[in-house]
N, C-alpha and C. Protein backbone atom coordinates (compact mmCIF):
# COMPACT_ATOMS: atom_id res chain seq x y z
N UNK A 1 -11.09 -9.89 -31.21
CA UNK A 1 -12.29 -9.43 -31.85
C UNK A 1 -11.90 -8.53 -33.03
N UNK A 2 -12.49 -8.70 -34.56
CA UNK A 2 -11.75 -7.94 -34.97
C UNK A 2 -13.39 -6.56 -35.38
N UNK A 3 -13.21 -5.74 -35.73
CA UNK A 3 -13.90 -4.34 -35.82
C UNK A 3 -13.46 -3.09 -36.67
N UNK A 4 -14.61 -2.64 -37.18
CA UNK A 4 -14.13 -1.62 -38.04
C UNK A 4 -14.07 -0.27 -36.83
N UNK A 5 -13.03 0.41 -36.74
CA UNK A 5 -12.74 1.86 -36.39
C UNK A 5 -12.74 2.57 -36.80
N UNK A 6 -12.98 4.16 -36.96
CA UNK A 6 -13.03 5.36 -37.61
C UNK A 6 -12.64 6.04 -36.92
N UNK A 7 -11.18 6.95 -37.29
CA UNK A 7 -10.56 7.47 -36.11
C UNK A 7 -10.26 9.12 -36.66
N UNK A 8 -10.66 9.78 -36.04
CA UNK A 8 -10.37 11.35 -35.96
C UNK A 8 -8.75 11.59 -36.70
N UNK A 9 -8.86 12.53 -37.63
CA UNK A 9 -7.34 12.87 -38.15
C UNK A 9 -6.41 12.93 -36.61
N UNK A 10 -7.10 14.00 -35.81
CA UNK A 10 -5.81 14.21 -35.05
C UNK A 10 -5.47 12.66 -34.15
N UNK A 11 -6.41 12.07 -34.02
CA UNK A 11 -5.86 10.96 -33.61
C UNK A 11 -5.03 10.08 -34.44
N UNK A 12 -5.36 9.86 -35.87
CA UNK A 12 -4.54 8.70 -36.80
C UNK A 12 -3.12 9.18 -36.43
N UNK A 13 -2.85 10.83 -36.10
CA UNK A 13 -1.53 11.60 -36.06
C UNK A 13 -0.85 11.42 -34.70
N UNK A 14 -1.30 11.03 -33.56
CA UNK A 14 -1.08 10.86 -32.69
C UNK A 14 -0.62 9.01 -31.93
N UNK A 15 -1.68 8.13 -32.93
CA UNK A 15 -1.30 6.73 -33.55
C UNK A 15 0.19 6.66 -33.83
N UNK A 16 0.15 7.58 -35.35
CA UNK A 16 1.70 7.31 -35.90
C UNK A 16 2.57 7.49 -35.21
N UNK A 17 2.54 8.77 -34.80
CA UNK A 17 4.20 8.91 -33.74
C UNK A 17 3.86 7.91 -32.85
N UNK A 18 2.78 7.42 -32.40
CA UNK A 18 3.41 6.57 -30.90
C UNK A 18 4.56 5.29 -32.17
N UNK A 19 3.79 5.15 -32.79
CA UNK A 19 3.92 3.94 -33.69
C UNK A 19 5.76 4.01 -34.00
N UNK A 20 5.67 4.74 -34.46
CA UNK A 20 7.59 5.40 -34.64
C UNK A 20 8.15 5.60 -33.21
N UNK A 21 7.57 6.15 -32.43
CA UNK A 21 8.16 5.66 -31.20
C UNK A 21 8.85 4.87 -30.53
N UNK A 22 7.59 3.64 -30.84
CA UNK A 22 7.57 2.62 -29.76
C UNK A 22 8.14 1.34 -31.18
N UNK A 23 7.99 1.49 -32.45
CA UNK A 23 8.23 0.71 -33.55
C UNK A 23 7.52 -0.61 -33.43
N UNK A 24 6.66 -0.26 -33.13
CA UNK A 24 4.98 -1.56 -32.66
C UNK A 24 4.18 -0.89 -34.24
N UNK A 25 3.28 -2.29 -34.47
CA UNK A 25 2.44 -1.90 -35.70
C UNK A 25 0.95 -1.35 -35.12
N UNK A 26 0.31 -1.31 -35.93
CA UNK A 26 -0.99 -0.73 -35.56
C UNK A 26 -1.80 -1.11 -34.62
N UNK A 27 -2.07 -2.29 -34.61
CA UNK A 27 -2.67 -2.81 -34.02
C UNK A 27 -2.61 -3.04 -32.65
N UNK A 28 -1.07 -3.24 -31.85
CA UNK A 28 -0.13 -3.37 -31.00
C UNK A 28 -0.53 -1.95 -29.95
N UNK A 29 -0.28 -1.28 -31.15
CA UNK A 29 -0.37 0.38 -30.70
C UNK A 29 -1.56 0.92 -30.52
N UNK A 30 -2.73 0.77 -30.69
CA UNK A 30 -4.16 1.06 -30.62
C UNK A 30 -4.56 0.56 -29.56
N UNK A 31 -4.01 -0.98 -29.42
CA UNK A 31 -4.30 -1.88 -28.23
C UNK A 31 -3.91 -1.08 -27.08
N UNK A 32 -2.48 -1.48 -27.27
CA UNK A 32 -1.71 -0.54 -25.56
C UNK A 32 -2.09 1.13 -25.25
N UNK A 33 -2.87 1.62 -26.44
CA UNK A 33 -3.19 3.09 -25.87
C UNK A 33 -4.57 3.03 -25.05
N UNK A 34 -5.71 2.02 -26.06
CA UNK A 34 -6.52 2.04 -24.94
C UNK A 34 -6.86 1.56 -24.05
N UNK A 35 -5.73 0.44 -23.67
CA UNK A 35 -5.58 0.03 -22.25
C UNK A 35 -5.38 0.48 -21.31
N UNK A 36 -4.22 1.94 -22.18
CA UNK A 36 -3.83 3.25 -20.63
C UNK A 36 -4.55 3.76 -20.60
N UNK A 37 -5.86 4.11 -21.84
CA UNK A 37 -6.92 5.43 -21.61
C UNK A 37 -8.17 5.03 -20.61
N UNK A 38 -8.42 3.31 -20.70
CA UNK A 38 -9.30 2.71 -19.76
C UNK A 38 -8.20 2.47 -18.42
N UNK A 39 -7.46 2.24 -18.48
CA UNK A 39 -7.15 2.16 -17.19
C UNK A 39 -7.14 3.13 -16.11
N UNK A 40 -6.85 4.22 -17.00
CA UNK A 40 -6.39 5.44 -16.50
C UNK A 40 -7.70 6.25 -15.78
N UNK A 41 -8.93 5.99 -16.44
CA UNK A 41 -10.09 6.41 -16.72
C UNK A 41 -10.52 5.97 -15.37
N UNK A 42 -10.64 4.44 -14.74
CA UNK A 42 -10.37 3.68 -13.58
C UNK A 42 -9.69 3.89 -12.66
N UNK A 43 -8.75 4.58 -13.01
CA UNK A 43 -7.99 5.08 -12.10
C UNK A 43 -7.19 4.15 -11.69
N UNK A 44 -6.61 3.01 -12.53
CA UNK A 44 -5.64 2.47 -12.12
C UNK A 44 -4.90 1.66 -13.44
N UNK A 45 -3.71 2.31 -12.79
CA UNK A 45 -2.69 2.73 -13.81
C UNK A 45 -1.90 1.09 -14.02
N UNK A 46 -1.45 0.39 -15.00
CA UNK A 46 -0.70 -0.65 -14.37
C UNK A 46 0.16 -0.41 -13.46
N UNK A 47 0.42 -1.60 -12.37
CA UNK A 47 1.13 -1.16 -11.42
C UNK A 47 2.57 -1.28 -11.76
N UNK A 48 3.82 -1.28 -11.42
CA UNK A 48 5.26 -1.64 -11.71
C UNK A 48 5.70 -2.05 -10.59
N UNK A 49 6.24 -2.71 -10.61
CA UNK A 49 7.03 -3.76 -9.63
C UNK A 49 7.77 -3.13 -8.76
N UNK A 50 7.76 -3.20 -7.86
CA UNK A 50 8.41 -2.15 -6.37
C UNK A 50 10.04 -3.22 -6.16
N UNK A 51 11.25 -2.46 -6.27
CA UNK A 51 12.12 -2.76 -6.69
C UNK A 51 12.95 -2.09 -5.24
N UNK A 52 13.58 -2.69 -4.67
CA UNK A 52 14.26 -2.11 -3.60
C UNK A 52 15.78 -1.87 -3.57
N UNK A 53 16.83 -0.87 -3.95
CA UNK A 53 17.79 -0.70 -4.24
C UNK A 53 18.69 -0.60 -2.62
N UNK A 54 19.26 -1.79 -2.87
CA UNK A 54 19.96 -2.16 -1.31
C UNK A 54 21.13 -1.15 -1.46
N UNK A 55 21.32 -0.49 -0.61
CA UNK A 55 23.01 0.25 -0.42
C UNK A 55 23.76 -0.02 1.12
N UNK A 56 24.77 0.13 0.77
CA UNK A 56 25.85 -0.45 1.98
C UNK A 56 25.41 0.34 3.16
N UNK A 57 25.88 0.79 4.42
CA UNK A 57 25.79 1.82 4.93
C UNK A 57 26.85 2.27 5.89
N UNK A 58 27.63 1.15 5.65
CA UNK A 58 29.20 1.56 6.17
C UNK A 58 29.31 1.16 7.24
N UNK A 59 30.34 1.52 7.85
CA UNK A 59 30.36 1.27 9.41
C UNK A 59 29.21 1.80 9.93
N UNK A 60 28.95 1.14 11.56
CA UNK A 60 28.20 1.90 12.40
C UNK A 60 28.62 2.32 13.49
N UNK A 61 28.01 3.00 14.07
CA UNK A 61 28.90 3.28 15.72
C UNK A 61 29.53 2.06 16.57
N UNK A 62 30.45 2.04 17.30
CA UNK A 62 30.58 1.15 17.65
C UNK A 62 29.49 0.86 18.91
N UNK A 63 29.35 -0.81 19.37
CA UNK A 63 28.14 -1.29 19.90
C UNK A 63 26.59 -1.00 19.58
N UNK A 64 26.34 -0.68 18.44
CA UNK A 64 25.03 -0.47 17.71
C UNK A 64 24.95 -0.93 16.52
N UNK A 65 24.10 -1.82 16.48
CA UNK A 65 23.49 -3.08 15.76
C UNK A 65 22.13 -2.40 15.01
N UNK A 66 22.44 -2.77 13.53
CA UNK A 66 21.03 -1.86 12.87
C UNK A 66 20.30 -3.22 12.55
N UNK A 67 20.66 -4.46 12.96
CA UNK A 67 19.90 -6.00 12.71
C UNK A 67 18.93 -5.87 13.65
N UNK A 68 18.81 -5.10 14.60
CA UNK A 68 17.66 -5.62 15.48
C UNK A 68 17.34 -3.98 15.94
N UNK A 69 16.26 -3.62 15.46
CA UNK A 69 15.43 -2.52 15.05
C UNK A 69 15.16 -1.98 16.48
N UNK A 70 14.65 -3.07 17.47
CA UNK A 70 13.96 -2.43 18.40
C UNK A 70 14.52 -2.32 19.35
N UNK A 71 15.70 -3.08 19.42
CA UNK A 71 17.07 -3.09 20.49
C UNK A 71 17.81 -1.04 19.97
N UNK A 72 17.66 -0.91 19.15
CA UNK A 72 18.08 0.35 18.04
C UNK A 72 17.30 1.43 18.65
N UNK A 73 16.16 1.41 19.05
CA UNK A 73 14.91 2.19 19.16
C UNK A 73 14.79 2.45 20.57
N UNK A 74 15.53 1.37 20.95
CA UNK A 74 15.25 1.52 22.58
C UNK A 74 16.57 2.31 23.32
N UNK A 75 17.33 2.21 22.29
CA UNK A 75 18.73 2.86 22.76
C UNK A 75 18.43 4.58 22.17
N UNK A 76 18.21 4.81 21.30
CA UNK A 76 17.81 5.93 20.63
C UNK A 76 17.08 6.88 22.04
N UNK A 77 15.52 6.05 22.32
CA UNK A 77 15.01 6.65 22.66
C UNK A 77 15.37 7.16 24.59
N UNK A 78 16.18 6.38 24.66
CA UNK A 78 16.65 6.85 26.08
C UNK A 78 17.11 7.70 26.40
N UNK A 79 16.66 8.45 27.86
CA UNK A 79 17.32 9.43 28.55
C UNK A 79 18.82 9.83 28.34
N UNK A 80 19.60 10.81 27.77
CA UNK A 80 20.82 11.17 27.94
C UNK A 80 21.50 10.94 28.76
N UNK A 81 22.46 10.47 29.29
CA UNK A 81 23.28 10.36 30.68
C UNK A 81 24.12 11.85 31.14
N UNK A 82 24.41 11.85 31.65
CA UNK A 82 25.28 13.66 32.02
C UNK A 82 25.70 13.77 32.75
């Protein structure tokens, strides 16, 4: 759609730096701001992709298996011997 805008000084100033920022042209940049200001407004933010950072965890005790959770849980939760 295209439209005439009239934009507040402190905003044209706030435009530019994103603009030098992000090195997007005007239009680019007007777009993606008020997508975050409506979204945001909504209360929902774009989401980002939930990313799961696997790490090793080394040895384990010996005879304890972290593959089977509830075999894990059931040993955990048992009485102490003494």
């Amino acid at each position: 759609m295209r439209t005439t805008l009239t934009l507040d000084d402190d905003v044209v100033v706030k435009v530019k730096a994103e603009m030098r920022r992000t090195g997007e042209g005007f239009k680019q940049t007007v777009n993606n701001l008020l997508r975050l200001g409506l979204n945001a407004r909504r209360g929902t933010l774009p989401k980002r992709k939930f990313v799961v950072d696997a790490r090793d965890l080394g040895d384990t005790l010996p005879g304890i298996s972290l593959d089977n959770v509830g075999e894990l849980l059931d040993r955990l939760e048992q009485p102490r011997a003494r």
